[in-house]
C-alpha atoms as a PDB file:
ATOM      1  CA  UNK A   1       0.000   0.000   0.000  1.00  0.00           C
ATOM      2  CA  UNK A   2       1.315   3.253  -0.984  1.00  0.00           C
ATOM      3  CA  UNK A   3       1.346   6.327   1.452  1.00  0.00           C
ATOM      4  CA  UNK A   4      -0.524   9.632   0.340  1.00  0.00           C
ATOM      5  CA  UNK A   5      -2.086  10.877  -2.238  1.00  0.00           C
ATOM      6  CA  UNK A   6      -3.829  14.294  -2.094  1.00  0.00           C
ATOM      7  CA  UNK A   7      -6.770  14.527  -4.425  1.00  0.00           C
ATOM      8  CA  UNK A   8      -8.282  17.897  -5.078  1.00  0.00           C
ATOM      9  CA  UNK A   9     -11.217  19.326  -6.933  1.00  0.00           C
ATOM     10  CA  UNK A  10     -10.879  21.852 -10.263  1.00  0.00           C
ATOM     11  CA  UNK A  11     -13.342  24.312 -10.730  1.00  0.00           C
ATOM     12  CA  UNK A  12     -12.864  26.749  -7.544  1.00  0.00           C
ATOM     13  CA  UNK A  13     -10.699  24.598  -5.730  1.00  0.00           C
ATOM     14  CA  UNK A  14      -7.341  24.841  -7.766  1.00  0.00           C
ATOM     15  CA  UNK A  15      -8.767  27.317  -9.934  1.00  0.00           C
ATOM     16  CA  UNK A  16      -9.635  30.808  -9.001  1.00  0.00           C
ATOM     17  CA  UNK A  17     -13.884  30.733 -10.626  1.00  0.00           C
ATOM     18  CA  UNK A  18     -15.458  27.779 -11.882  1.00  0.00           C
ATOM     19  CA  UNK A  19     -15.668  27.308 -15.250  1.00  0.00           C
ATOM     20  CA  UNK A  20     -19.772  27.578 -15.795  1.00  0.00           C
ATOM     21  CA  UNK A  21     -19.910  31.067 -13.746  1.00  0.00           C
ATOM     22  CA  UNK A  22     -17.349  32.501 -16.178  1.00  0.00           C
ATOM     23  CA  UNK A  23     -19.911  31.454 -18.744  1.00  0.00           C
ATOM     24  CA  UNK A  24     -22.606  33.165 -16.793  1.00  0.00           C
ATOM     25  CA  UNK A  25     -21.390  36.038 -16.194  1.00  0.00           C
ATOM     26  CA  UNK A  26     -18.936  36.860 -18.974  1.00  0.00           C
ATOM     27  CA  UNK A  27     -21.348  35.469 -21.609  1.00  0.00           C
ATOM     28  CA  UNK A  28     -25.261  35.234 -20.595  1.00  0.00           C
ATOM     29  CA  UNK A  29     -25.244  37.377 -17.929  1.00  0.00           C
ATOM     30  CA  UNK A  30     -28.896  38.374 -15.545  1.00  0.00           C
ATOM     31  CA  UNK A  31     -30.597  35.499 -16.948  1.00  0.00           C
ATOM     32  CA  UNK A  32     -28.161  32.734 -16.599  1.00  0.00           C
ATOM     33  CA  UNK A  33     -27.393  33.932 -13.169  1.00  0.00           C
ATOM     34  CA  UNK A  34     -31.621  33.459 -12.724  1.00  0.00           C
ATOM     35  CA  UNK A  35     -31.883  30.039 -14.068  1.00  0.00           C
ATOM     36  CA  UNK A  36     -28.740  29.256 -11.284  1.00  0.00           C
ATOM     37  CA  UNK A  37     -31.043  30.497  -8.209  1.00  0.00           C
ATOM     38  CA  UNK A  38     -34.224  28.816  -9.732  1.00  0.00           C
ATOM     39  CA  UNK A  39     -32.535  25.675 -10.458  1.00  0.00           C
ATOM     40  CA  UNK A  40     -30.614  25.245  -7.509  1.00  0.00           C
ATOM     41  CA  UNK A  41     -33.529  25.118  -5.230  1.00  0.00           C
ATOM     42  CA  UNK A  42     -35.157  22.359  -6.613  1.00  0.00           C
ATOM     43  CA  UNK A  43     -32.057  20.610  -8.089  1.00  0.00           C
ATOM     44  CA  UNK A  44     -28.740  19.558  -8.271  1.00  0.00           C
ATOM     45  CA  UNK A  45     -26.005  21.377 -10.148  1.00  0.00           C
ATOM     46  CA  UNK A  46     -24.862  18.670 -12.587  1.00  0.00           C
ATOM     47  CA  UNK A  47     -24.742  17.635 -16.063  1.00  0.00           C
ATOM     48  CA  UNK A  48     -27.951  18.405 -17.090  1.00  0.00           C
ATOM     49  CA  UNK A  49     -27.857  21.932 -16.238  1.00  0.00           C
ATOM     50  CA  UNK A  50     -24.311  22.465 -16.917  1.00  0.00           C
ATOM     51  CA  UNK A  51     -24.944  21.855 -20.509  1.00  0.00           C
ATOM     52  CA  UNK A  52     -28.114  24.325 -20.398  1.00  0.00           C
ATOM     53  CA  UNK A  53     -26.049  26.727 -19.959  1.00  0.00           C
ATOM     54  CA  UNK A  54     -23.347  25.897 -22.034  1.00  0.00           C
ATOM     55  CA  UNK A  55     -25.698  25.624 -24.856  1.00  0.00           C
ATOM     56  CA  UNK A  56     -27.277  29.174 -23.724  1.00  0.00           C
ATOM     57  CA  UNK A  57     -24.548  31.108 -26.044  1.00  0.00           C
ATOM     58  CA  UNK A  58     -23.079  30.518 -29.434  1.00  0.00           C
ATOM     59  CA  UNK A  59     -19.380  31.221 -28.964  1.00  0.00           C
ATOM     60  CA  UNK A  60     -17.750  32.742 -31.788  1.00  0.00           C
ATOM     61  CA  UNK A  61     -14.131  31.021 -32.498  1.00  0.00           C
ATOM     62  CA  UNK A  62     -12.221  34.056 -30.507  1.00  0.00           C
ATOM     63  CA  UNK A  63     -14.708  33.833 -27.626  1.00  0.00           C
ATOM     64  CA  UNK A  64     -13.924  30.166 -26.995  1.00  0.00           C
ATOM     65  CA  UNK A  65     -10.027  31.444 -27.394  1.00  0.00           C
ATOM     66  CA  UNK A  66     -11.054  33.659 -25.145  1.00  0.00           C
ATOM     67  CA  UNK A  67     -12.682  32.011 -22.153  1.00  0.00           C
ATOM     68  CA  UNK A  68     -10.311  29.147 -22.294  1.00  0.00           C
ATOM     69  CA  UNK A  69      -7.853  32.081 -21.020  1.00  0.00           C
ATOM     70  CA  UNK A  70     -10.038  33.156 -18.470  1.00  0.00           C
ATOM     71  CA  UNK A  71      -9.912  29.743 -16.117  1.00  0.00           C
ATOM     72  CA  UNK A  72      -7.326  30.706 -14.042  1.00  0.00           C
ATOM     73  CA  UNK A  73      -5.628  28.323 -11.522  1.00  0.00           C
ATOM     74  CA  UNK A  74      -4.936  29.290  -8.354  1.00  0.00           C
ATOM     75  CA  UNK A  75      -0.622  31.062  -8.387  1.00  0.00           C
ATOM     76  CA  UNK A  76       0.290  29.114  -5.356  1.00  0.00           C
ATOM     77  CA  UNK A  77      -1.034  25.590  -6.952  1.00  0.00           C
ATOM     78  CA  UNK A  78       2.173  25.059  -9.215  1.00  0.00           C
ATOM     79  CA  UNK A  79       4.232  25.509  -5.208  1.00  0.00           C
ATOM     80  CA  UNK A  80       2.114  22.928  -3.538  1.00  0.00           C
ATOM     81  CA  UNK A  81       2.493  20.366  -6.598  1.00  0.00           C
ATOM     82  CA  UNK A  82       6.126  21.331  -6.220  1.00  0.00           C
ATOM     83  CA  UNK A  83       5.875  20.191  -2.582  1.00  0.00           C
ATOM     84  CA  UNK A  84       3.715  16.736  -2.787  1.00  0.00           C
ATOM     85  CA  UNK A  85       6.623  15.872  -5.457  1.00  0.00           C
ATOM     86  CA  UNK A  86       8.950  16.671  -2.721  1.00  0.00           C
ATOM     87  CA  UNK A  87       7.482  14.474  -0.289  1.00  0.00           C
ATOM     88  CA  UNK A  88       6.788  11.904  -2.521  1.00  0.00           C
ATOM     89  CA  UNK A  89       2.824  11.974  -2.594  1.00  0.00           C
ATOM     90  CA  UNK A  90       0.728  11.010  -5.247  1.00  0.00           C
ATOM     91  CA  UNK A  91      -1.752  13.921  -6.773  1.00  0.00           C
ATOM     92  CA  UNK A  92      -4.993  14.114  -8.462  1.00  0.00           C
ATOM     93  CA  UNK A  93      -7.355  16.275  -9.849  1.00  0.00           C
ATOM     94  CA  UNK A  94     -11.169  15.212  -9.837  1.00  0.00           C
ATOM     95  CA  UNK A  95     -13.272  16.963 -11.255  1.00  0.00           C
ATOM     96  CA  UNK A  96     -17.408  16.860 -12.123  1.00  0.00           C
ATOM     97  CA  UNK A  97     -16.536  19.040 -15.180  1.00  0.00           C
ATOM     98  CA  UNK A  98     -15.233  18.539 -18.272  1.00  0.00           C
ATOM     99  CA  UNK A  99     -11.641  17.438 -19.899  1.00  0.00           C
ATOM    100  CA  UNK A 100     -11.547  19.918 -22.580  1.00  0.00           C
ATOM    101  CA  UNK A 101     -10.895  23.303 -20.405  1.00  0.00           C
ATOM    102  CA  UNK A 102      -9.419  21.336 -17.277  1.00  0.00           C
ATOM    103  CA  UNK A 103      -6.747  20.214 -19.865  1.00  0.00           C
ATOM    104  CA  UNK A 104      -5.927  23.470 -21.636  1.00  0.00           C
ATOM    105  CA  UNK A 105      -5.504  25.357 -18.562  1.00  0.00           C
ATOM    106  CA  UNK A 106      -3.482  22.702 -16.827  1.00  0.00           C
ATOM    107  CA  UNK A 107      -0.676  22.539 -19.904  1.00  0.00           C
ATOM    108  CA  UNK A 108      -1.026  26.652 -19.761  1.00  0.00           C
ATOM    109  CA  UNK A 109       0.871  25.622 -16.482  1.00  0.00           C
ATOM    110  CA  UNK A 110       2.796  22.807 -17.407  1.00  0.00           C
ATOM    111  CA  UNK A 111       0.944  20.766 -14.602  1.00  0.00           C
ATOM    112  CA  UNK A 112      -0.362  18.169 -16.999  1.00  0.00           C
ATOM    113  CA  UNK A 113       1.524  15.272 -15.883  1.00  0.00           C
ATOM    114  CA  UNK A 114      -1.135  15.254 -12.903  1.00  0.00           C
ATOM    115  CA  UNK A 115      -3.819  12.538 -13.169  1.00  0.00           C
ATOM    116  CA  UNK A 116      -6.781  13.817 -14.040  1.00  0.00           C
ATOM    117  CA  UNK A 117     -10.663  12.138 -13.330  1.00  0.00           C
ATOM    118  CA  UNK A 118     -13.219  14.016 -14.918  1.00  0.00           C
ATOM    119  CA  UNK A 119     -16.106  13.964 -17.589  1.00  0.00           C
ATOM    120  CA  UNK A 120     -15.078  14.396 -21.312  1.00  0.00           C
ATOM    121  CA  UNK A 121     -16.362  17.125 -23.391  1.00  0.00           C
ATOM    122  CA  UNK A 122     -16.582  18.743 -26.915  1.00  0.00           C
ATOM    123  CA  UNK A 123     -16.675  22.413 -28.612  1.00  0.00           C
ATOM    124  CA  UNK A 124     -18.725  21.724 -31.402  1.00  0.00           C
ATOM    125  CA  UNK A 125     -20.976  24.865 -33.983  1.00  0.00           C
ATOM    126  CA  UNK A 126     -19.934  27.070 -30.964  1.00  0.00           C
ATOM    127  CA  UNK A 127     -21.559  25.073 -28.178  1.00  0.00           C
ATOM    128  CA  UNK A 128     -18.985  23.576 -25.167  1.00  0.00           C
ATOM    129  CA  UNK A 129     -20.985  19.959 -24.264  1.00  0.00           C
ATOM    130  CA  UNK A 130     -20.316  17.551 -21.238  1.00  0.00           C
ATOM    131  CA  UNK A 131     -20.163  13.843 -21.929  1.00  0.00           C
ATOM    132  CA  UNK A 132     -20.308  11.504 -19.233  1.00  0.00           C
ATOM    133  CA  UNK A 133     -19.178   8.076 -19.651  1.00  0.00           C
ATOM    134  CA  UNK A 134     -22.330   5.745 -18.601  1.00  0.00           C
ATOM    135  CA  UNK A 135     -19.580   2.936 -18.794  1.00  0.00           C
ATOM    136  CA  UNK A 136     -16.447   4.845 -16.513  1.00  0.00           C
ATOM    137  CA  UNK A 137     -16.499   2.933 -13.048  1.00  0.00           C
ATOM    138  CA  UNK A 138     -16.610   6.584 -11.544  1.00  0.00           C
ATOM    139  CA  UNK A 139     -20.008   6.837 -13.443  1.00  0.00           C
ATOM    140  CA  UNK A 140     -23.090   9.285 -11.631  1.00  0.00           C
ATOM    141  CA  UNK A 141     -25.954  10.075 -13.139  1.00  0.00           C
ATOM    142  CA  UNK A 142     -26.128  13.877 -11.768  1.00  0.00           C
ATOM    143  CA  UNK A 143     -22.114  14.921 -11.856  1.00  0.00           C
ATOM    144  CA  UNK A 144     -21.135  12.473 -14.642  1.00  0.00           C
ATOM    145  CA  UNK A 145     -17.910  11.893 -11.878  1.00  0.00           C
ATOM    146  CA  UNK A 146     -18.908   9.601  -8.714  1.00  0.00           C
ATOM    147  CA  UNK A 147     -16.149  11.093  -6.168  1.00  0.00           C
ATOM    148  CA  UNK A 148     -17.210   9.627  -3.040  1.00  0.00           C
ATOM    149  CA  UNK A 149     -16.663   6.749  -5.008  1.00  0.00           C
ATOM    150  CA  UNK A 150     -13.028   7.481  -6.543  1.00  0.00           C
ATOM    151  CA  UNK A 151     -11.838   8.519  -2.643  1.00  0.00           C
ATOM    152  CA  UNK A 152     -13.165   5.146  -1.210  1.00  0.00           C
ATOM    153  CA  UNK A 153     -11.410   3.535  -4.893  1.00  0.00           C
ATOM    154  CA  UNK A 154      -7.573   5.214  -3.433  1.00  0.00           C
ATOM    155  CA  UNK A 155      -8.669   4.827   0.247  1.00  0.00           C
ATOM    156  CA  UNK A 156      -7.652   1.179  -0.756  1.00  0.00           C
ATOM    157  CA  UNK A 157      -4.439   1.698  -2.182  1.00  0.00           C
ATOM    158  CA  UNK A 158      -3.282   4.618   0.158  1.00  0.00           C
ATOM    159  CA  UNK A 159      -2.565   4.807   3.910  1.00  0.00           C
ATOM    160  CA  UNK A 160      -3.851   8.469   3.827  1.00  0.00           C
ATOM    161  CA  UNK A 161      -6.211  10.027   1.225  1.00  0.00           C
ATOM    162  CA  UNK A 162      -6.625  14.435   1.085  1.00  0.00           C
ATOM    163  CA  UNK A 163      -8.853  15.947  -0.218  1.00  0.00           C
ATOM    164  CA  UNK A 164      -9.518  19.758  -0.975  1.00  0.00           C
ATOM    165  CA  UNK A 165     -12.965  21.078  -2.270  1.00  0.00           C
ATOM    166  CA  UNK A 166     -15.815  24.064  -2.548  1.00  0.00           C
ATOM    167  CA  UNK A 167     -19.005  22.856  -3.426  1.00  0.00           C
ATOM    168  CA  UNK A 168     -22.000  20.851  -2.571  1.00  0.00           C
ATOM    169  CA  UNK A 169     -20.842  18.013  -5.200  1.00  0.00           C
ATOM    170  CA  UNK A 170     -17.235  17.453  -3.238  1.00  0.00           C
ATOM    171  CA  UNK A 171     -19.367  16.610  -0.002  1.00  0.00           C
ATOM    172  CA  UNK A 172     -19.535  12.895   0.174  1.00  0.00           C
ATOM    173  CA  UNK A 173     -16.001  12.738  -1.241  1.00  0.00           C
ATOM    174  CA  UNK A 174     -14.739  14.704   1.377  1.00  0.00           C
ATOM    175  CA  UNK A 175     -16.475  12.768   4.400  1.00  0.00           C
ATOM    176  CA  UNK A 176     -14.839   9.548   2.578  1.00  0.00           C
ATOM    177  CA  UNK A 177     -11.223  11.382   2.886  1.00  0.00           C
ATOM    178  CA  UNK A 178      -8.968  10.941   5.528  1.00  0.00           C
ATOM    179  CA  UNK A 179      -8.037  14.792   6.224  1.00  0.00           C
ATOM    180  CA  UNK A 180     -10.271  17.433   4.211  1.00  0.00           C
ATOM    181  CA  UNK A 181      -9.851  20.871   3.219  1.00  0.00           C
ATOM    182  CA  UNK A 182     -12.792  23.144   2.309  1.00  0.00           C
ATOM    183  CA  UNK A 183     -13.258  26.226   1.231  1.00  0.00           C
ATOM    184  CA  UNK A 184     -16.950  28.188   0.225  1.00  0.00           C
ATOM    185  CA  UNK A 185     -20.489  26.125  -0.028  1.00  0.00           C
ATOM    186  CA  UNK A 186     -18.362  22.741   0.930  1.00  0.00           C
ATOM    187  CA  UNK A 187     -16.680  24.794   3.999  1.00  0.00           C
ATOM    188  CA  UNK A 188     -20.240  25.626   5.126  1.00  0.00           C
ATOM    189  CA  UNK A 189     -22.067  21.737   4.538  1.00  0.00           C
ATOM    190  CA  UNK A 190     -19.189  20.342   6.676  1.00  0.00           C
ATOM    191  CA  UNK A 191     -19.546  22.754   9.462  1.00  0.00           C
ATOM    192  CA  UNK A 192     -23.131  22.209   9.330  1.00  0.00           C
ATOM    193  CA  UNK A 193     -23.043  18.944   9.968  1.00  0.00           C
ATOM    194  CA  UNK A 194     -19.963  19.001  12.469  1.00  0.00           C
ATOM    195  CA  UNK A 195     -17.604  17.155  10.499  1.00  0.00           C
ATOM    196  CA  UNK A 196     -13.937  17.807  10.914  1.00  0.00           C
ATOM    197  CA  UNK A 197     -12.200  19.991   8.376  1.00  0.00           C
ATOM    198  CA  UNK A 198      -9.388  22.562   7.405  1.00  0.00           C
ATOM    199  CA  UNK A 199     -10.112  25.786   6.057  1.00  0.00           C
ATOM    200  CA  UNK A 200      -8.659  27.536   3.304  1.00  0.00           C
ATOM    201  CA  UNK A 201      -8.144  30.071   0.436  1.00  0.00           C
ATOM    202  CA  UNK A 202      -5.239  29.273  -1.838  1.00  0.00           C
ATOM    203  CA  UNK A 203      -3.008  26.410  -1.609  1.00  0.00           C
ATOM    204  CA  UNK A 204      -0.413  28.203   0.141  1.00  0.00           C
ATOM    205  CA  UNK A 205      -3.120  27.894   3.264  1.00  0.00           C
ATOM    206  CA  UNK A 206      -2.841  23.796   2.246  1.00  0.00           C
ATOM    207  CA  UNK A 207       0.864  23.805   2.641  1.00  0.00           C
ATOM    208  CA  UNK A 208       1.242  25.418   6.037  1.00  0.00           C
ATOM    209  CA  UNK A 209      -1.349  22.828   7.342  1.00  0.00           C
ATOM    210  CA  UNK A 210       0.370  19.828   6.004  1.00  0.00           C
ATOM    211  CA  UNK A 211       3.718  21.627   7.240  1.00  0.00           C
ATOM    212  CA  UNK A 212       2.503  21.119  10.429  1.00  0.00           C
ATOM    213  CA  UNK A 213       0.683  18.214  10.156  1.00  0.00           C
ATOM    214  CA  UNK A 214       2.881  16.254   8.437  1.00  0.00           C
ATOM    215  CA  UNK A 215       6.484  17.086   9.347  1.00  0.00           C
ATOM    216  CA  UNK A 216       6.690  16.185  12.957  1.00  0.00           C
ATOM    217  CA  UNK A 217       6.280  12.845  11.397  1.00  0.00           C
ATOM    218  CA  UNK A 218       8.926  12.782   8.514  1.00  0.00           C
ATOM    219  CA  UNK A 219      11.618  10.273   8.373  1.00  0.00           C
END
């Protein structure tokens, strides 16, 4: 059994604003932001909403050159990849979005030799498009990405499983973790109901907790 691995979530998490509110705001605007409050109430926000809105605006060929430059990962991500490699953990991204953005901004930063678990998806007439894979072992029929169930899959292979999230879909994964790290709507479901968690803002705030969990204890 290997050691650690510390698996973190995209959209948020290691980036600075998820992917579908750049949409929303940059592209749609009053509306979109509307159909967000009205659907969230009743629903979940998954794949069948995420492509709602994606199909909401035609991109032209220089706004999808454009957004793609917009998903911006958090600066002090590439310094806490540069200390798990130090350390000798295992890293992953998992993600209930999509391949085709998560990819492009993660060679932007020449982080894509990090593993990456996430739903696969087009640009096709102007229209980005989700894709789950009904067949993936990770499958869920809201997110497209099961994460509870990829934590418990590395919980078996690794002695300690992290992982950092923001939102309402990172819940279960994160009560399946070993140590968790939360920031926004995920920060707030934990503390509702009392689970045990580490705040935080950038990954900078991840390092100094690991510093001090973690090095007490190295050989």
């Amino acid at each position: 059994m290997k050691d650690h691995i510390f698996i973190s979530d995209f959209d948020g998490t290691i980036t600075i604003k998820d992917f579908y509110w750049i949409v929303i705001d940059d592209y749609i605007g009053e509306k979109g932001r509307g159909h967000y409050y009205k659907w969230k109430k009743k629903e979940k926000i998954g794949l069948t909403f995420l492509n709602k809105i994606f199909a909401w605006h035609s991109f032209t060929q220089a706004e999808h050159d454009e957004i793609l430059s917009k998903v911006s990962i958090d600066p002090t991500f590439k310094n806490f990849d540069t200390w798990v490699q130090n350390h000798k953990w295992d890293i992953m991204v998992l993600s209930a979005g999509f391949r085709y953005y998560i990819d492009h901004a993660m060679d932007l930063e020449a982080l894509s030799h990090i593993p990456i678990i996430t739903n696969e998806g087009s640009f096709v007439d102007g229209h980005f498009k989700m894709q789950a894979n009904e067949k993936s072992w990770f499958y869920h029929k809201i997110y497209g990405v099961d994460k509870q169930k990829v934590v418990l899959h590395y919980k078996k292979k690794y002695k300690k499983v992290y992982f950092a999230g923001d939102s309402e879909p990172d819940y279960k994964a994160a009560l399946a973790a070993d140590i968790r790290f939360a920031k926004g709507e995920l920060l707030e479901l934990l503390e509702t109901g009392g689970h045990t968690y580490y705040p935080f803002e950038i990954f900078a705030d991840i390092i100094d907790i690991l510093e001090l969990l973690e090095e007490p204890n190295s050989n």
